[in-house]
PDB file of N, CA and C in Angstrom:
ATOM      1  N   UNK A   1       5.043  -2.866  46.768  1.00  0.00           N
ATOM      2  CA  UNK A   1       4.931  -2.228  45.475  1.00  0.00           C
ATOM      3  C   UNK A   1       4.838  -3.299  44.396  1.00  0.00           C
ATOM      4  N   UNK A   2       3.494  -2.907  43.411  1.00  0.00           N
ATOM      5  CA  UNK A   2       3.644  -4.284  42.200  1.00  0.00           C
ATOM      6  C   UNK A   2       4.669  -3.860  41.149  1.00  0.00           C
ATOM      7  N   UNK A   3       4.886  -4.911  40.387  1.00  0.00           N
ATOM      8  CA  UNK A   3       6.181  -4.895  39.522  1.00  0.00           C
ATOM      9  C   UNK A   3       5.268  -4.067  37.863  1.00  0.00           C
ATOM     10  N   UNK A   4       5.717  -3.395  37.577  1.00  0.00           N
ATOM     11  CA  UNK A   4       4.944  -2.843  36.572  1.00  0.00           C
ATOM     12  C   UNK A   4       4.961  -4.058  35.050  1.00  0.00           C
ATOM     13  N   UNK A   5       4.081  -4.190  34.441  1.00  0.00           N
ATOM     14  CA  UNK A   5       4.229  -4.715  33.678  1.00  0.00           C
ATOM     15  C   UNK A   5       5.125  -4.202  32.528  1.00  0.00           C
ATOM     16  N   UNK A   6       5.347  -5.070  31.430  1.00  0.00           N
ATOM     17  CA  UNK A   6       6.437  -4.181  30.413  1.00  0.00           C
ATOM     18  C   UNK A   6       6.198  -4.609  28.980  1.00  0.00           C
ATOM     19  N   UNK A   7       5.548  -3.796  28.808  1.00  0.00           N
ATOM     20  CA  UNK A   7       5.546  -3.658  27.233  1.00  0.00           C
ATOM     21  C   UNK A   7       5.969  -3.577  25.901  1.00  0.00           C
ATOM     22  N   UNK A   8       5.805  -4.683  24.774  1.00  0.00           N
ATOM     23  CA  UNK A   8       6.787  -5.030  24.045  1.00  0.00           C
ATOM     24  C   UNK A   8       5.760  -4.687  22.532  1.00  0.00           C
ATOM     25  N   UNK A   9       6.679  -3.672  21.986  1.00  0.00           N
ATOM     26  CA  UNK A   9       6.375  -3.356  20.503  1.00  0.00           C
ATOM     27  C   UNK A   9       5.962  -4.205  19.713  1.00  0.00           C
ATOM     28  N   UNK A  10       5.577  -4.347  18.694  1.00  0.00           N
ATOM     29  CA  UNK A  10       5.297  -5.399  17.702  1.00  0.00           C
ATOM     30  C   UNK A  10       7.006  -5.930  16.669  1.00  0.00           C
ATOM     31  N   UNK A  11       7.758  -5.045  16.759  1.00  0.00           N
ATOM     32  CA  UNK A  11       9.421  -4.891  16.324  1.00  0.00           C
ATOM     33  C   UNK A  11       9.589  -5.782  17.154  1.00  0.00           C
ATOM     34  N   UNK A  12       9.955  -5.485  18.933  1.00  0.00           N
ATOM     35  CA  UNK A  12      10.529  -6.276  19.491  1.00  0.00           C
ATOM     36  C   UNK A  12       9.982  -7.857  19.866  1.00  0.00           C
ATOM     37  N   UNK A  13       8.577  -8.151  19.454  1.00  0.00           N
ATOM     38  CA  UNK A  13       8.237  -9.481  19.539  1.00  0.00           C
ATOM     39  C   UNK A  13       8.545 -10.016  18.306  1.00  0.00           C
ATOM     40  N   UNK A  14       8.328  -9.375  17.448  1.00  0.00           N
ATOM     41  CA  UNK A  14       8.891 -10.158  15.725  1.00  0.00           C
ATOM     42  C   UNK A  14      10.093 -10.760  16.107  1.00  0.00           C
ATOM     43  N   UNK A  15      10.821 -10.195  16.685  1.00  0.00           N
ATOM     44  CA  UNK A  15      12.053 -10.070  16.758  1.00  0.00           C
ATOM     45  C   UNK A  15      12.778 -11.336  17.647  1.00  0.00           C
ATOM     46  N   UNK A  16      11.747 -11.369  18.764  1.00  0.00           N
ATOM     47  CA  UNK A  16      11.779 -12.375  19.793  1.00  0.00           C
ATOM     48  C   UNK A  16      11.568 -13.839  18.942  1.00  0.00           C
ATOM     49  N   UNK A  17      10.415 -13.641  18.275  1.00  0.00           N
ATOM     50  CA  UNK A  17       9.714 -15.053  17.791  1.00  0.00           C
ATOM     51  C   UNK A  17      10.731 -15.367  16.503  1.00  0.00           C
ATOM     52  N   UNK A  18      11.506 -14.191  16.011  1.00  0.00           N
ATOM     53  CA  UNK A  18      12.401 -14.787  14.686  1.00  0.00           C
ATOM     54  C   UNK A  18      13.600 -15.753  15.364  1.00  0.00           C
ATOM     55  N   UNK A  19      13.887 -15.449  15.916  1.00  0.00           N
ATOM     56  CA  UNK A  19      14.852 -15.874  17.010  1.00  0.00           C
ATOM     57  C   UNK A  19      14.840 -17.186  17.670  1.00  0.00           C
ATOM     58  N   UNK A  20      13.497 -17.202  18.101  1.00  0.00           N
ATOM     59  CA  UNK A  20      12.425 -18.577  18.575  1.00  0.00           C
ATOM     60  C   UNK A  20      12.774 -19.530  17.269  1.00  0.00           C
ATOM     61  N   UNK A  21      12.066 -18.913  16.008  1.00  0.00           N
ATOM     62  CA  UNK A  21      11.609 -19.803  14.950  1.00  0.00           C
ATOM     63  C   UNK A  21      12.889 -20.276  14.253  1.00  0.00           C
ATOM     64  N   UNK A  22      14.163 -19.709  14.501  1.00  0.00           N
ATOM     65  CA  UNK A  22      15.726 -20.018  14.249  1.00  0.00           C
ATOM     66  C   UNK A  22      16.240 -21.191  14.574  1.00  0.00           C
ATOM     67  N   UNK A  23      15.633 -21.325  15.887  1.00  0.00           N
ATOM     68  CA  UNK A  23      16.549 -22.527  16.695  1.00  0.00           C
ATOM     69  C   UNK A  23      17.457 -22.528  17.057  1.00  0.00           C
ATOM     70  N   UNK A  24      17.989 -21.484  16.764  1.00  0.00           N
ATOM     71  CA  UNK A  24      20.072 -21.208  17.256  1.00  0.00           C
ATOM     72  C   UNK A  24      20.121 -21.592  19.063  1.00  0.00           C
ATOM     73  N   UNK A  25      18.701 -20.909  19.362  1.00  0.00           N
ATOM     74  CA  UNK A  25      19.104 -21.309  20.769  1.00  0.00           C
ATOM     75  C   UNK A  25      17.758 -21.456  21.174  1.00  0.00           C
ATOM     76  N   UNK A  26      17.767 -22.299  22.888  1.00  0.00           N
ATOM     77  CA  UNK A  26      16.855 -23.069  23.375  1.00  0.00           C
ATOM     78  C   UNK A  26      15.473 -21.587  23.396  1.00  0.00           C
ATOM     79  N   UNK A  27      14.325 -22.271  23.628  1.00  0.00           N
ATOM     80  CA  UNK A  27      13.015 -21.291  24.310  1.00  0.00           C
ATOM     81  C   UNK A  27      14.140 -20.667  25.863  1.00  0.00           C
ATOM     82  N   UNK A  28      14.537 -21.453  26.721  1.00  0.00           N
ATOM     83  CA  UNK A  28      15.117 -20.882  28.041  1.00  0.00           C
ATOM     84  C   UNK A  28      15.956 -19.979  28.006  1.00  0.00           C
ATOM     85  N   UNK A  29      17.008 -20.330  27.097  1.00  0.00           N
ATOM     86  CA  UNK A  29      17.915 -19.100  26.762  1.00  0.00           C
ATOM     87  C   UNK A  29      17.120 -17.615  26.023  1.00  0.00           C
ATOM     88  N   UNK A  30      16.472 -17.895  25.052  1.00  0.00           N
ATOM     89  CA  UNK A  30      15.600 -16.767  24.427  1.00  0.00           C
ATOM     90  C   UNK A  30      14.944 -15.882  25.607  1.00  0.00           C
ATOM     91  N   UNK A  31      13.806 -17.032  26.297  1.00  0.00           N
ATOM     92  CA  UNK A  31      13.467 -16.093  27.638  1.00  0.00           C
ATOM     93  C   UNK A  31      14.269 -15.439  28.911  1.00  0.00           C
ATOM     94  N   UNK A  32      15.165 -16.649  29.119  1.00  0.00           N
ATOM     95  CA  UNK A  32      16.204 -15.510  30.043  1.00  0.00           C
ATOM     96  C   UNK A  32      17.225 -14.115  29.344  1.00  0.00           C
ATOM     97  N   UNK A  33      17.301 -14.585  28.367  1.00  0.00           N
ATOM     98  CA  UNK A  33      18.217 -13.242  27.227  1.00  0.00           C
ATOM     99  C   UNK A  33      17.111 -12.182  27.043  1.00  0.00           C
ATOM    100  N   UNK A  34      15.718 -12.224  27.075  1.00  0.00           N
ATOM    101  CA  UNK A  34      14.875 -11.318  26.777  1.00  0.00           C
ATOM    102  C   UNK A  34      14.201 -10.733  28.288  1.00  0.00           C
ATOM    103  N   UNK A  35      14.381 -11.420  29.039  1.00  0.00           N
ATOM    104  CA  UNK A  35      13.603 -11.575  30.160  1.00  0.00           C
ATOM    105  C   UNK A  35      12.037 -11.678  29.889  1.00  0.00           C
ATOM    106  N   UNK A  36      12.182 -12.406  29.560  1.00  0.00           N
ATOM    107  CA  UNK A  36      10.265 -12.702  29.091  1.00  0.00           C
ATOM    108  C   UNK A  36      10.155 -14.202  28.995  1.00  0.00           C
ATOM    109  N   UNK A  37       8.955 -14.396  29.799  1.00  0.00           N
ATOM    110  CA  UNK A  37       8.422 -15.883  30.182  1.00  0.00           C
ATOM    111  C   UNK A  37       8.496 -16.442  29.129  1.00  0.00           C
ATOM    112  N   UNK A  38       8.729 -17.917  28.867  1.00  0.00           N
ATOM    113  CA  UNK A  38       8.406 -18.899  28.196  1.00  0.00           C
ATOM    114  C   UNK A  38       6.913 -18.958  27.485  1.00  0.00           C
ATOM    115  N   UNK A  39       6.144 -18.948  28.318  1.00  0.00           N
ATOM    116  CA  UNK A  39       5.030 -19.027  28.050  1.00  0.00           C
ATOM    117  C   UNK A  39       4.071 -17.944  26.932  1.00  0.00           C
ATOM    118  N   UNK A  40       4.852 -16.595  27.538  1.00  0.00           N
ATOM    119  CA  UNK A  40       4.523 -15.619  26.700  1.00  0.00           C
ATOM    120  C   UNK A  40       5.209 -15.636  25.080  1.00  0.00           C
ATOM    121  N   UNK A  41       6.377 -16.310  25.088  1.00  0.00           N
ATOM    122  CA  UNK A  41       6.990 -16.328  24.000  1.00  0.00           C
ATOM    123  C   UNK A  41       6.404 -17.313  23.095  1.00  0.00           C
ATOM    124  N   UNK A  42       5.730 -18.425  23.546  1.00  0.00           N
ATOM    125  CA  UNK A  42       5.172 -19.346  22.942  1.00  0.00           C
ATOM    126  C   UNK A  42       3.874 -18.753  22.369  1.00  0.00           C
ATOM    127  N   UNK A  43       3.144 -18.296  23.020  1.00  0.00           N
ATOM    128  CA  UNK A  43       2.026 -17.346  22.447  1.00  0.00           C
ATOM    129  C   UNK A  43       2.225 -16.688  21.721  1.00  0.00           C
ATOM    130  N   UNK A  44       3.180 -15.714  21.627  1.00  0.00           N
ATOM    131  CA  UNK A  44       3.400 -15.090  20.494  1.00  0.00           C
ATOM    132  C   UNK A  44       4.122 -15.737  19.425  1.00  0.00           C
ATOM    133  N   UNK A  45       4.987 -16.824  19.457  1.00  0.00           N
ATOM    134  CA  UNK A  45       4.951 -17.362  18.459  1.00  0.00           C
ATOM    135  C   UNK A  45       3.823 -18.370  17.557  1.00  0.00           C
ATOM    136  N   UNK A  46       2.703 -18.789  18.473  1.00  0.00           N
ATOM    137  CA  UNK A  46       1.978 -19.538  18.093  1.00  0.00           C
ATOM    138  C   UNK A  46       0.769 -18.518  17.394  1.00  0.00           C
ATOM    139  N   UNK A  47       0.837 -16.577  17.785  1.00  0.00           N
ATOM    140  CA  UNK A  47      -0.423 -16.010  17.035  1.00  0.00           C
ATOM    141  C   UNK A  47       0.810 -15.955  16.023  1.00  0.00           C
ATOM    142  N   UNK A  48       1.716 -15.554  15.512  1.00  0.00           N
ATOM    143  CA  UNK A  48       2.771 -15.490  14.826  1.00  0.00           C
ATOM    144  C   UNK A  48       2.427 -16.427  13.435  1.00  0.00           C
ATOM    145  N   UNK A  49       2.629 -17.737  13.942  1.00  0.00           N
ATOM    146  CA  UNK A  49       1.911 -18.598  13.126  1.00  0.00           C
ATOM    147  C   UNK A  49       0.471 -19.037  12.215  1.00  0.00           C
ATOM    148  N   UNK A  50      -0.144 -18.385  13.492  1.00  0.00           N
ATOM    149  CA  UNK A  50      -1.861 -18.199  12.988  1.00  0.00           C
ATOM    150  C   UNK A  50      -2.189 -17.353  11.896  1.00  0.00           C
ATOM    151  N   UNK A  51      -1.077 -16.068  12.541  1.00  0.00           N
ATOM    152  CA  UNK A  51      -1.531 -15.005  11.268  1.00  0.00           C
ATOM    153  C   UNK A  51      -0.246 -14.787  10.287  1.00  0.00           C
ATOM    154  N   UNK A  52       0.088 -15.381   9.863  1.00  0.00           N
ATOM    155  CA  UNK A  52       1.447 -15.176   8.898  1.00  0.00           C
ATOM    156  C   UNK A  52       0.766 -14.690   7.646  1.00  0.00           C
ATOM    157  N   UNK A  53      -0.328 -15.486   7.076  1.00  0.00           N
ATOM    158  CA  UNK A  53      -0.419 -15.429   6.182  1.00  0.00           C
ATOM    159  C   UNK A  53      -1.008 -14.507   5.918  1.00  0.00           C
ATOM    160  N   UNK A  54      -1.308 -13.448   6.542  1.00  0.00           N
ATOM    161  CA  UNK A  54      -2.249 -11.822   6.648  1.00  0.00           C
ATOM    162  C   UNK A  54      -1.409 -10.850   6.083  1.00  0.00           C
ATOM    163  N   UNK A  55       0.237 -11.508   6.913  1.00  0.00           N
ATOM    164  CA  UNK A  55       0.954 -10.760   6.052  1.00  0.00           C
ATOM    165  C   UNK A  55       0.825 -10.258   4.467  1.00  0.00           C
ATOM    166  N   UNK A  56       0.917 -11.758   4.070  1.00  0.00           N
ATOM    167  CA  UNK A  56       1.184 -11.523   2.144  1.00  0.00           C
ATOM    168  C   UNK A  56      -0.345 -11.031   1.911  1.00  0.00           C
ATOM    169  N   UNK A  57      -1.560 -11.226   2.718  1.00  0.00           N
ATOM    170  CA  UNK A  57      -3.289 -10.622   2.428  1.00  0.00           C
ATOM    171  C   UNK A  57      -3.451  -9.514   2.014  1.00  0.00           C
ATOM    172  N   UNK A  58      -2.431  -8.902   3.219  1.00  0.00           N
ATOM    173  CA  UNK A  58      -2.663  -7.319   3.111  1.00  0.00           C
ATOM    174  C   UNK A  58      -1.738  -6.849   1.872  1.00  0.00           C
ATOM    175  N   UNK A  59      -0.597  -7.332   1.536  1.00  0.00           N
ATOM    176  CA  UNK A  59      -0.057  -6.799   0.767  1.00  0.00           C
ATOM    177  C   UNK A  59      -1.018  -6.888  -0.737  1.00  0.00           C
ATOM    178  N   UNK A  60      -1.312  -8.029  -0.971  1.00  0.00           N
ATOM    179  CA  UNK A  60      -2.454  -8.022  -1.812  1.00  0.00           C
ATOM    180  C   UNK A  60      -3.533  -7.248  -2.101  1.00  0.00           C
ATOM    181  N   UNK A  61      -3.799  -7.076  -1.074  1.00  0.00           N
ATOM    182  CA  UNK A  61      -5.227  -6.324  -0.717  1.00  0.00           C
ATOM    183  C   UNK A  61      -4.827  -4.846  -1.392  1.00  0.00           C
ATOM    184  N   UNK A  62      -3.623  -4.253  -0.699  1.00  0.00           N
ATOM    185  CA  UNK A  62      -3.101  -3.283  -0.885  1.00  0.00           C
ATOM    186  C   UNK A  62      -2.854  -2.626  -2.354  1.00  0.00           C
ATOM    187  N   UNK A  63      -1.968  -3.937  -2.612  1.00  0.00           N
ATOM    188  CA  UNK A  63      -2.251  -3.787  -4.144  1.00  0.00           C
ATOM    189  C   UNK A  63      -2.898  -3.982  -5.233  1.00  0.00           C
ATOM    190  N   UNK A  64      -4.190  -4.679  -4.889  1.00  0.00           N
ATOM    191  CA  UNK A  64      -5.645  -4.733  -5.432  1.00  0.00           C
ATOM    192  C   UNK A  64      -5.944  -3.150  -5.750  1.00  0.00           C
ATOM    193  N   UNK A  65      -5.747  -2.768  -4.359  1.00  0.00           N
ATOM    194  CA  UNK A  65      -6.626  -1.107  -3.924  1.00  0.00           C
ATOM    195  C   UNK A  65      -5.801  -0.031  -5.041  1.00  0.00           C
ATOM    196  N   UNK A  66      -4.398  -0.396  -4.564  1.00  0.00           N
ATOM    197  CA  UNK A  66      -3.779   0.751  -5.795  1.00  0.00           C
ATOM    198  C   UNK A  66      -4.166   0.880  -6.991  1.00  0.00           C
ATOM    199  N   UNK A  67      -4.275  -0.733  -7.927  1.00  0.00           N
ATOM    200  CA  UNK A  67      -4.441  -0.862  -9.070  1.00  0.00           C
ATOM    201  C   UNK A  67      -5.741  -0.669  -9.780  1.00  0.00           C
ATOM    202  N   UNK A  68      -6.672  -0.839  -8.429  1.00  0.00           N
ATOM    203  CA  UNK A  68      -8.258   0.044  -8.922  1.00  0.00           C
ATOM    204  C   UNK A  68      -8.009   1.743  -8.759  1.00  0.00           C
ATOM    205  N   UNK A  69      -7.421   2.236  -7.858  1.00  0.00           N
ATOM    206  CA  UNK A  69      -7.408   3.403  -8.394  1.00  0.00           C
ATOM    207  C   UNK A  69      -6.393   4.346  -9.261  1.00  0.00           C
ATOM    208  N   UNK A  70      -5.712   3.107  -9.860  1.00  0.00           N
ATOM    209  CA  UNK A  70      -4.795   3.209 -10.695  1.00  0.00           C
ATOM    210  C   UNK A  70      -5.910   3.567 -12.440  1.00  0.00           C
ATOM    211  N   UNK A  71      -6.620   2.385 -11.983  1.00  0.00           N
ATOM    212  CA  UNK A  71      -7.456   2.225 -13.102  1.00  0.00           C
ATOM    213  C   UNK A  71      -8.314   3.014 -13.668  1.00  0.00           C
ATOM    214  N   UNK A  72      -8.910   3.655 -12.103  1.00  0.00           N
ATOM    215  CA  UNK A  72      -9.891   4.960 -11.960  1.00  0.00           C
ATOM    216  C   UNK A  72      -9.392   6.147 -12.737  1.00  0.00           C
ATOM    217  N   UNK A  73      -7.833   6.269 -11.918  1.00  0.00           N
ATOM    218  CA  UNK A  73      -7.560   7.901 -12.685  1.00  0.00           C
ATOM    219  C   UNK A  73      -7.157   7.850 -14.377  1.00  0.00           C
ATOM    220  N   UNK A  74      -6.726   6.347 -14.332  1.00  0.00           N
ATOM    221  CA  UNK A  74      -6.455   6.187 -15.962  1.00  0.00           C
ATOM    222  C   UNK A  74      -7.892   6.501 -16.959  1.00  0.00           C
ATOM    223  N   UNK A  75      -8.998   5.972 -16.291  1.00  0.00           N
ATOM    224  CA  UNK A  75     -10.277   6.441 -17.076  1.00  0.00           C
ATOM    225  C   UNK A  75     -10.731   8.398 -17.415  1.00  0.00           C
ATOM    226  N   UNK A  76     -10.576   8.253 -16.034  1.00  0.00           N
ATOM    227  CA  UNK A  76     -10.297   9.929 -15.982  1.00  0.00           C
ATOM    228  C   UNK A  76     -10.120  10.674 -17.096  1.00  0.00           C
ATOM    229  N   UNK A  77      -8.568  10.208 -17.371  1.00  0.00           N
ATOM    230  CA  UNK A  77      -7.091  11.050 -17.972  1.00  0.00           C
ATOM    231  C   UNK A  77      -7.521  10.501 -19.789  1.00  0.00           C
ATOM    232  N   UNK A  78      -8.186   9.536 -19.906  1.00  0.00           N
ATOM    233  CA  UNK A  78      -8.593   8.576 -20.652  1.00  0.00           C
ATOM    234  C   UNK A  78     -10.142  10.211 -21.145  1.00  0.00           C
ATOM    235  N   UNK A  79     -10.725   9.614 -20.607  1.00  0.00           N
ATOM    236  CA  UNK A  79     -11.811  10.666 -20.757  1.00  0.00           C
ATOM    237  C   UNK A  79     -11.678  12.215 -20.700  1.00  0.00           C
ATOM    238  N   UNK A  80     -10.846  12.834 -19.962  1.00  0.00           N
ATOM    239  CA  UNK A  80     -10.206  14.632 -20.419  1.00  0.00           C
ATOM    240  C   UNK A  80      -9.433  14.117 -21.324  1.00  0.00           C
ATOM    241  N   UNK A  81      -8.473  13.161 -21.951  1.00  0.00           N
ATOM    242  CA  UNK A  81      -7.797  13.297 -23.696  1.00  0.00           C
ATOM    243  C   UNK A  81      -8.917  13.632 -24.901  1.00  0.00           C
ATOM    244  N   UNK A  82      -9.952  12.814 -24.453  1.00  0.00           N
ATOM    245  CA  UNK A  82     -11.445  12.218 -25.485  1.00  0.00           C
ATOM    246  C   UNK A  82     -11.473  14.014 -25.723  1.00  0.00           C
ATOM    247  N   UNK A  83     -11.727  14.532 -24.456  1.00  0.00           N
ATOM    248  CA  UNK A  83     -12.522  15.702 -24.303  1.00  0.00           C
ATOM    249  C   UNK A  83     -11.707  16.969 -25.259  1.00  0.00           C
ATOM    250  N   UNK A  84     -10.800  17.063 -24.743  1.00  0.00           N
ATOM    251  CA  UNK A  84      -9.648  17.440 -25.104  1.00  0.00           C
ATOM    252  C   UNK A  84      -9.333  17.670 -26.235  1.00  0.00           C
ATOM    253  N   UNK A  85      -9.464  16.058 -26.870  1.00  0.00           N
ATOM    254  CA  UNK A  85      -9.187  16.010 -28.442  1.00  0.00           C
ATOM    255  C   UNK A  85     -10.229  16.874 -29.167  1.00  0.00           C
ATOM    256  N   UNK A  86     -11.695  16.655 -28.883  1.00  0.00           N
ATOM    257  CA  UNK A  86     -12.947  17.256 -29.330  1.00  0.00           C
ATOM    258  C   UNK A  86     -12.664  18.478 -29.293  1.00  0.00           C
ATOM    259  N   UNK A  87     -12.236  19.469 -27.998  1.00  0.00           N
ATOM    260  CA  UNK A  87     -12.038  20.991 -28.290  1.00  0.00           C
ATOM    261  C   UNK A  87     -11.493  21.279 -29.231  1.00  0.00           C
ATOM    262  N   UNK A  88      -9.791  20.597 -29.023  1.00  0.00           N
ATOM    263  CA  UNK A  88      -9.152  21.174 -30.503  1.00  0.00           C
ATOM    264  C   UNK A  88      -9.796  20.376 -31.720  1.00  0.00           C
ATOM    265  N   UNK A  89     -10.309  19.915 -31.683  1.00  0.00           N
ATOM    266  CA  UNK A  89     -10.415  19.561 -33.382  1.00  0.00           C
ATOM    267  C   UNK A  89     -11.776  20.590 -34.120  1.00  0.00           C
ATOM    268  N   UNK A  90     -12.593  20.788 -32.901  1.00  0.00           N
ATOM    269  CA  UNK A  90     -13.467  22.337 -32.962  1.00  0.00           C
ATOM    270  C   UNK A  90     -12.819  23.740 -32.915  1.00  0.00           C
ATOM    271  N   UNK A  91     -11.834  23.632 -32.478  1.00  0.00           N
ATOM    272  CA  UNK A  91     -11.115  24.866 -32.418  1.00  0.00           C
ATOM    273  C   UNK A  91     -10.829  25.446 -34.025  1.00  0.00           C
ATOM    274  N   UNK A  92     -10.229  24.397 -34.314  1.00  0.00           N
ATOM    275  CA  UNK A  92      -9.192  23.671 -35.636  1.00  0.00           C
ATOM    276  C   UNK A  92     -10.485  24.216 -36.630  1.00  0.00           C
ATOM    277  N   UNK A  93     -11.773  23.887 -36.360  1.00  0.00           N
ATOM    278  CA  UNK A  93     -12.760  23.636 -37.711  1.00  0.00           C
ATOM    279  C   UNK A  93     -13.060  25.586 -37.503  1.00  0.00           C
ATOM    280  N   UNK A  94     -13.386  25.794 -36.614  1.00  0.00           N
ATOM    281  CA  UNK A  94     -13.709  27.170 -36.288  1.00  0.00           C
ATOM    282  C   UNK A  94     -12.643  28.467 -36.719  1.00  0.00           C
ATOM    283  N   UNK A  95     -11.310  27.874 -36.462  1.00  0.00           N
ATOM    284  CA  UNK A  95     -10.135  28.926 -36.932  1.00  0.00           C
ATOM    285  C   UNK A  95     -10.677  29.039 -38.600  1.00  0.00           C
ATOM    286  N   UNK A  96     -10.544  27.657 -39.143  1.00  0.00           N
ATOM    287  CA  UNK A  96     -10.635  27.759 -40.778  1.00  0.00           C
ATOM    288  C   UNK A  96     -11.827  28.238 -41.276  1.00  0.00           C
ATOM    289  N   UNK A  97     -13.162  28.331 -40.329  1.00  0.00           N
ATOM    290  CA  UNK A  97     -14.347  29.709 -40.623  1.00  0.00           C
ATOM    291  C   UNK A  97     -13.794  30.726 -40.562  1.00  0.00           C
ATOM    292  N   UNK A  98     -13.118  30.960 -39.340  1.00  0.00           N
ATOM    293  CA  UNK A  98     -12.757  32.922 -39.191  1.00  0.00           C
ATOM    294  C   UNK A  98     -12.160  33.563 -40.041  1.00  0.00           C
ATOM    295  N   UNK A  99     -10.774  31.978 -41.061  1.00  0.00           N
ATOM    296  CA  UNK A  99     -10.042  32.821 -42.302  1.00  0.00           C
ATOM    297  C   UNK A  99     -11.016  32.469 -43.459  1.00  0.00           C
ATOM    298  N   UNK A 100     -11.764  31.982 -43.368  1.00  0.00           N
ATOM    299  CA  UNK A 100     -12.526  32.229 -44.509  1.00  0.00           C
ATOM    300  C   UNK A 100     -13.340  33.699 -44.493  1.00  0.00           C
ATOM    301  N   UNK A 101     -14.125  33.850 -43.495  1.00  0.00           N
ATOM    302  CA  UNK A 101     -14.575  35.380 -43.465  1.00  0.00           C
ATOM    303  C   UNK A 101     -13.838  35.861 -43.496  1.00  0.00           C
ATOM    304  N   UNK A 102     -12.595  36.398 -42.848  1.00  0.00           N
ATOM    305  CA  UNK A 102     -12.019  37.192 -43.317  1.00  0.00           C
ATOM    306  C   UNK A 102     -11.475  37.625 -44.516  1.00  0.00           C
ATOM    307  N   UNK A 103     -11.150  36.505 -45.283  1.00  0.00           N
ATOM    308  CA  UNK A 103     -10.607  36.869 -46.828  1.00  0.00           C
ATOM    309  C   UNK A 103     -12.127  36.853 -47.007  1.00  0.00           C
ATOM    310  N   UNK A 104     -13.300  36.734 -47.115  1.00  0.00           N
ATOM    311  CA  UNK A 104     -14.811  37.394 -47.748  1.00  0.00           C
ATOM    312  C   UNK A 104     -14.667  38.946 -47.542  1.00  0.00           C
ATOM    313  N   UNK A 105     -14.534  38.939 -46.496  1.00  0.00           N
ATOM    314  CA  UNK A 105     -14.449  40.605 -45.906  1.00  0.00           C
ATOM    315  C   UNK A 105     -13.527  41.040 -46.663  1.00  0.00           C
ATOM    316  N   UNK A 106     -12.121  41.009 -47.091  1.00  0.00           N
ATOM    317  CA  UNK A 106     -10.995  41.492 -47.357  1.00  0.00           C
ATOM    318  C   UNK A 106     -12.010  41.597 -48.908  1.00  0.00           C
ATOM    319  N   UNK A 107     -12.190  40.550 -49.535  1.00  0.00           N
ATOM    320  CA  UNK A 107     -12.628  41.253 -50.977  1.00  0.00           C
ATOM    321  C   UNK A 107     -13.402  42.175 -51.263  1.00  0.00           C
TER     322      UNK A 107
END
C-alpha cells in the first residue's frame, strides 16, 4: 500500500516557514516537529521569499481598485446633486408662476 501524500494549507506552511525564518530552532527540529522533509521546507521557504513582496502588491492593487471606484461613485453622486439641484431650483421658479396666476385669477 502507497503512503498517501499529505496536504498542507497555505496557513499551515506560513506557519511552518515563520518558524523556519525565526531561528528559535534548527531546519531538523522544524521538520521532525512538523513531519515534513527538509527539503520541502526549504522550498517553501525559498517561494516564500520570492514572493513576499506580492504580498504588499496586492494590497496596493486592491486599494488602487477601491479608490477608483470610490472615485466613480463620487462622480455619480457628484452628478445626481448637479441634477438634483437643477430640478429644485425649476421647481422653485415654476411654484412662483402658479402663485402668480393664481392671484391673476383671484382678481
Amino acid at each position: 500500500m502507497k503512503n498517501k501524500r499529505k496536504k498542507y494549507t497555505p496557513d499551515e506552511k506560513a506557519k511552518i516557514v515563520l518558524e523556519v525564518l525565526r531561528e528559535e530552532n534548527t531546519l531538523v527540529e522544524i521538520a521532525n516537529k512538523y513531519e515534513v522533509s527538509q527539503q520541502l521546507i526549504s522550498r517553501w521557504k525559498s517561494e516564500f521569499l520570492a514572493n513576499m513582496a506580492v504580498v504588499f502588491d496586492k494590497k496596493a492593487t486592491e486599494l488602487e481598485k477601491l479608490k477608483q471606484e470610490h472615485e466613480a461613485e463620487r462622480d455619480v453622486l457628484v452628478s445626481k446633486i448637479g441634477q438634483l439641484t437643477l430640478d429644485v431650483d425649476w421647481l422653485k421658479k415654476k411654484q412662483v408662476q402658479a402663485s402668480e396666476l393664481r392671484k391673476k385669477r383671484r382678481s
